[in-house]
Every structure is written in C-alpha cells, then in structure tokens.
Protein backbone atom coordinates (compact mmCIF):
# COMPACT_ATOMS: atom_id res chain seq x y z
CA UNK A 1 91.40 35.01 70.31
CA UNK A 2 88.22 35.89 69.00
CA UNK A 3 87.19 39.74 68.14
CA UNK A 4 84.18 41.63 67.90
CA UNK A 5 83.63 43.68 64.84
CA UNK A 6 82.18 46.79 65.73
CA UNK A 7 80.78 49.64 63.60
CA UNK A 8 81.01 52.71 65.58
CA UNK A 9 80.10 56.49 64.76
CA UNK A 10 82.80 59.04 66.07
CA UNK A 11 82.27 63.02 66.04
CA UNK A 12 84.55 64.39 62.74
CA UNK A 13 87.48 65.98 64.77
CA UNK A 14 87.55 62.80 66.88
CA UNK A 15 87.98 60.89 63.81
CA UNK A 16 90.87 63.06 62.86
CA UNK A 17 92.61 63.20 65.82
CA UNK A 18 92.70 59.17 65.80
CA UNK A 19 93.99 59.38 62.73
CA UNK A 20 96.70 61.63 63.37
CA UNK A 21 97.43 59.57 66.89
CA UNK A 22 97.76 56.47 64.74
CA UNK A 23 100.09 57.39 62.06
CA UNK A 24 102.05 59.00 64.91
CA UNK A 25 102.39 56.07 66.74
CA UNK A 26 102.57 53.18 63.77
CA UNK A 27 99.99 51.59 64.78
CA UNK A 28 95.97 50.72 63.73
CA UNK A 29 93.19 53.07 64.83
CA UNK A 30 91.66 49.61 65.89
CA UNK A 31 94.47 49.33 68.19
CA UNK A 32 94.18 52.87 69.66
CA UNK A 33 90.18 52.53 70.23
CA UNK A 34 91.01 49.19 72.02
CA UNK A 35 93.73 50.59 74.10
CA UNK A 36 91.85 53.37 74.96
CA UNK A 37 88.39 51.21 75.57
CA UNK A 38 90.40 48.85 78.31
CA UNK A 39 91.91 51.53 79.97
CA UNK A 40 88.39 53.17 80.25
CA UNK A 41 87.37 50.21 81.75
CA UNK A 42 89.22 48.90 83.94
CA UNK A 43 88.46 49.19 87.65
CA UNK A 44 92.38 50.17 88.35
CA UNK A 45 91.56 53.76 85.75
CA UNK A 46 88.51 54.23 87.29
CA UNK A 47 90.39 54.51 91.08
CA UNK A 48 93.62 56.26 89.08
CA UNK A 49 90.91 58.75 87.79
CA UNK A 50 88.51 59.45 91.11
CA UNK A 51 92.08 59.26 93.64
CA UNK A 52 93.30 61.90 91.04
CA UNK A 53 90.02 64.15 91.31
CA UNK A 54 90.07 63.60 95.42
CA UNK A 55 93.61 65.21 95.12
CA UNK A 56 93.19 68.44 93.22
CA UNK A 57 89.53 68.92 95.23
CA UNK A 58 92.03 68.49 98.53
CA UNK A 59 94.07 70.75 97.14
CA UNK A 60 91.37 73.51 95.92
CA UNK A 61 90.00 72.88 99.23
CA UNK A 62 93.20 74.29 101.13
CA UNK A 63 93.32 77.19 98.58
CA UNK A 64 90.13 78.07 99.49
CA UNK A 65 90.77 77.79 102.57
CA UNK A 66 93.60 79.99 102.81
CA UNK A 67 91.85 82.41 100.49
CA UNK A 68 89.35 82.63 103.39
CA UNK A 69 92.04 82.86 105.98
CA UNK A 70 94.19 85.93 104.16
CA UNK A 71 90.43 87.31 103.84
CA UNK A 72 89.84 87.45 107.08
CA UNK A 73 93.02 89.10 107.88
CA UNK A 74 92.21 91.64 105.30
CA UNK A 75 88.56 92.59 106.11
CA UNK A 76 89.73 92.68 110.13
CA UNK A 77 92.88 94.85 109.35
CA UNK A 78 90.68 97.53 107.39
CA UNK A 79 88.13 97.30 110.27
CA UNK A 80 90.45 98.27 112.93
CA UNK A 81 92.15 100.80 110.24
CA UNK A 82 88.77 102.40 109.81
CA UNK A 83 87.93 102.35 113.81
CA UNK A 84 91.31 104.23 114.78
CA UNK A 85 90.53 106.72 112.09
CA UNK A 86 87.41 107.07 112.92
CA UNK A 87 87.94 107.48 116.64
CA UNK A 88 91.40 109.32 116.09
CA UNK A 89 90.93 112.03 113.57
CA UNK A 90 89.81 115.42 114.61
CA UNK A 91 87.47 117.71 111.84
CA UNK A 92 89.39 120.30 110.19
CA UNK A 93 88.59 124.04 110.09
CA UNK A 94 88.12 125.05 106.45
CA UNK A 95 90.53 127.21 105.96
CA UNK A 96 93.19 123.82 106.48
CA UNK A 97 91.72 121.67 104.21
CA UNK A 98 93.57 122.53 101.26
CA UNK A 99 96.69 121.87 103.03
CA UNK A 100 95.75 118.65 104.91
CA UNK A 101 94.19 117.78 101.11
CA UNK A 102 97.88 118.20 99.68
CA UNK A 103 99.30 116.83 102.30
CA UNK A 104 97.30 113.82 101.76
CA UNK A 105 97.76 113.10 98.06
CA UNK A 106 101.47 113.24 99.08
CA UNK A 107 101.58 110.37 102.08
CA UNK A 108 99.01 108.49 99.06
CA UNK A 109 101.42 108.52 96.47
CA UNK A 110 104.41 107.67 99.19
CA UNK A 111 102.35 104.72 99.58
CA UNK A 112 101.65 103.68 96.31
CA UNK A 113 105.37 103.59 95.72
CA UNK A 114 106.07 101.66 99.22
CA UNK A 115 103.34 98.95 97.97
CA UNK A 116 105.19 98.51 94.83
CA UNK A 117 108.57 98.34 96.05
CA UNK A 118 106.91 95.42 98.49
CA UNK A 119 105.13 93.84 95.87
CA UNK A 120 108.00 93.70 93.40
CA UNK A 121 110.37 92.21 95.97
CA UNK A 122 107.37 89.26 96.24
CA UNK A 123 106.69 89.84 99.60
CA UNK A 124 103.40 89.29 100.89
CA UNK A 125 101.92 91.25 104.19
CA UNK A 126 99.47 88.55 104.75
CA UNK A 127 102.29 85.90 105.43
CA UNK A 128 104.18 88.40 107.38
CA UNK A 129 101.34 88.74 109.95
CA UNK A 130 100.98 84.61 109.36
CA UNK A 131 104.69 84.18 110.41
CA UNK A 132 103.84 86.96 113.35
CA UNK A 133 101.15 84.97 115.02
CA UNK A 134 101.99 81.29 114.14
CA UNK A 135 100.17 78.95 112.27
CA UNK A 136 96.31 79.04 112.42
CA UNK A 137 93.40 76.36 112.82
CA UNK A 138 92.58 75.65 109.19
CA UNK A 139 88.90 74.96 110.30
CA UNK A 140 88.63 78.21 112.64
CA UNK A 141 88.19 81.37 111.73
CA UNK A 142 90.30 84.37 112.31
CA UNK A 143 89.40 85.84 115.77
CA UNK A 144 88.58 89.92 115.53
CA UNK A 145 90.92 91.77 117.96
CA UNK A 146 89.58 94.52 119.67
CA UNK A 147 92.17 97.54 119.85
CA UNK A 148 91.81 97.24 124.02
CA UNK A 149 93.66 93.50 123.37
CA UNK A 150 90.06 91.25 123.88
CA UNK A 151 88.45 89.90 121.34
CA UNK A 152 85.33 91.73 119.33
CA UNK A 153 84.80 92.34 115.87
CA UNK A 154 85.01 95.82 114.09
C-alpha cells in the first residue's frame, strides 16, 4: 500500500500533546494523525458524533423543560400566597406594630430553620406537589388555580 507524504502545520500545544499521546501509547505520531484522520472521516463517526449531540440536546431539552414546569409552580404558588395576603390581612393600629413586627421576625426565622431542615433531608417541595397532582403534559403549561377551585391566573 501506497502512502501520501504529507507536510502539515499543527498549533505548538497540539504538537505536544501528540507527542506525549505517542510515547504513551508506543506508537508513531504518523500513526496517531492517521487514526485520528479516519475516524474523523468516516461516515459511521460522523452519525456516532451528531446521534451523540441529538441525545444531550434531548436531554437539555427535558431539563428545560422541567425547569419551566417547577417555574411555573413557583411563580403560581407566590401568586396565590400574595392574593390571600393581600385579601386576608387586616392594617394594624400603630401602637401594634412593634409587636406584630417581633412577632414576625420570629415565625421568619422559624421558617428559615424549617427550610433547612427540608432542604438538608433533600427533599424537594416542587416534587411533592408533582407527586400530589400526577404527572403533567410536558408540552402544556401549568394551569393557574384560582383560590374559588376554577382556573385564572394570579
């Protein structure tokens, strides 16, 4: 068999790392560049390389997707959060503000500490209310429940 003698002009560190991947291995850089230049074109890498790409876009796709999903759940829980508040809490004379002020630095931190107990133990809210109301479209979003049970958004 008949080779081609080619004369070829490599960045420095590429040089070096053939080098180094050559000695490892016991064999020519000649052998290495040839190697490498069949498997870069050969129609069987080309398919290895795209089918490999299609699979981690797939799989960013459903991250994103579920990224979308949990924020959903998130912006619609603080919605409804904000429209019972809003609806439910009465204004406070001034003389009970201090108090009410105390009182509300206190439930804060007893929910700081109630986060990070449920946080530590790895569980996850978002999949609780997942698990709660079964699995979801991937393609549809997350409906808006009003607090009168039909649907609305915040």
């Amino acid at each position: 068999m008949t080779r081609a003698r080619l004369n070829i002009f490599v960045e420095p560190e590429h040089a070096r790392r053939l080098e180094d991947l050559s000695l490892h291995r016991g064999v020519s850089k000649s052998s290495v560049i040839a190697a490498a230049l069949a498997s870069f074109l050969s129609p069987d890498a080309t398919d290895q390389r795209e089918a490999a790409t299609v699979k981690r876009l797939d799989r960013l796709s459903r991250q994103f997707e579920r990224l979308e999903r949990d924020q959903a759940i998130l912006i619609e829980t603080v919605a409804l959060y904000l429209r019972h508040y809003l609806t439910v809490a009465l204004p406070v004379p001034e003389q009970q503000q201090e108090a009410l002020r105390a009182q509300g630095r206190a439930r804060y931190a007893q929910f700081i500490e109630q986060l990070a107990r449920h946080v530590q133990r790895g569980r996850s809210l978002v999949r609780e209310i997942h698990e709660e109301i079964g699995p979801l479209d991937g393609d549809a979003p997350v409906a808006s429940v009003a607090p009168d049970g039909g649907e609305g958004g915040a």
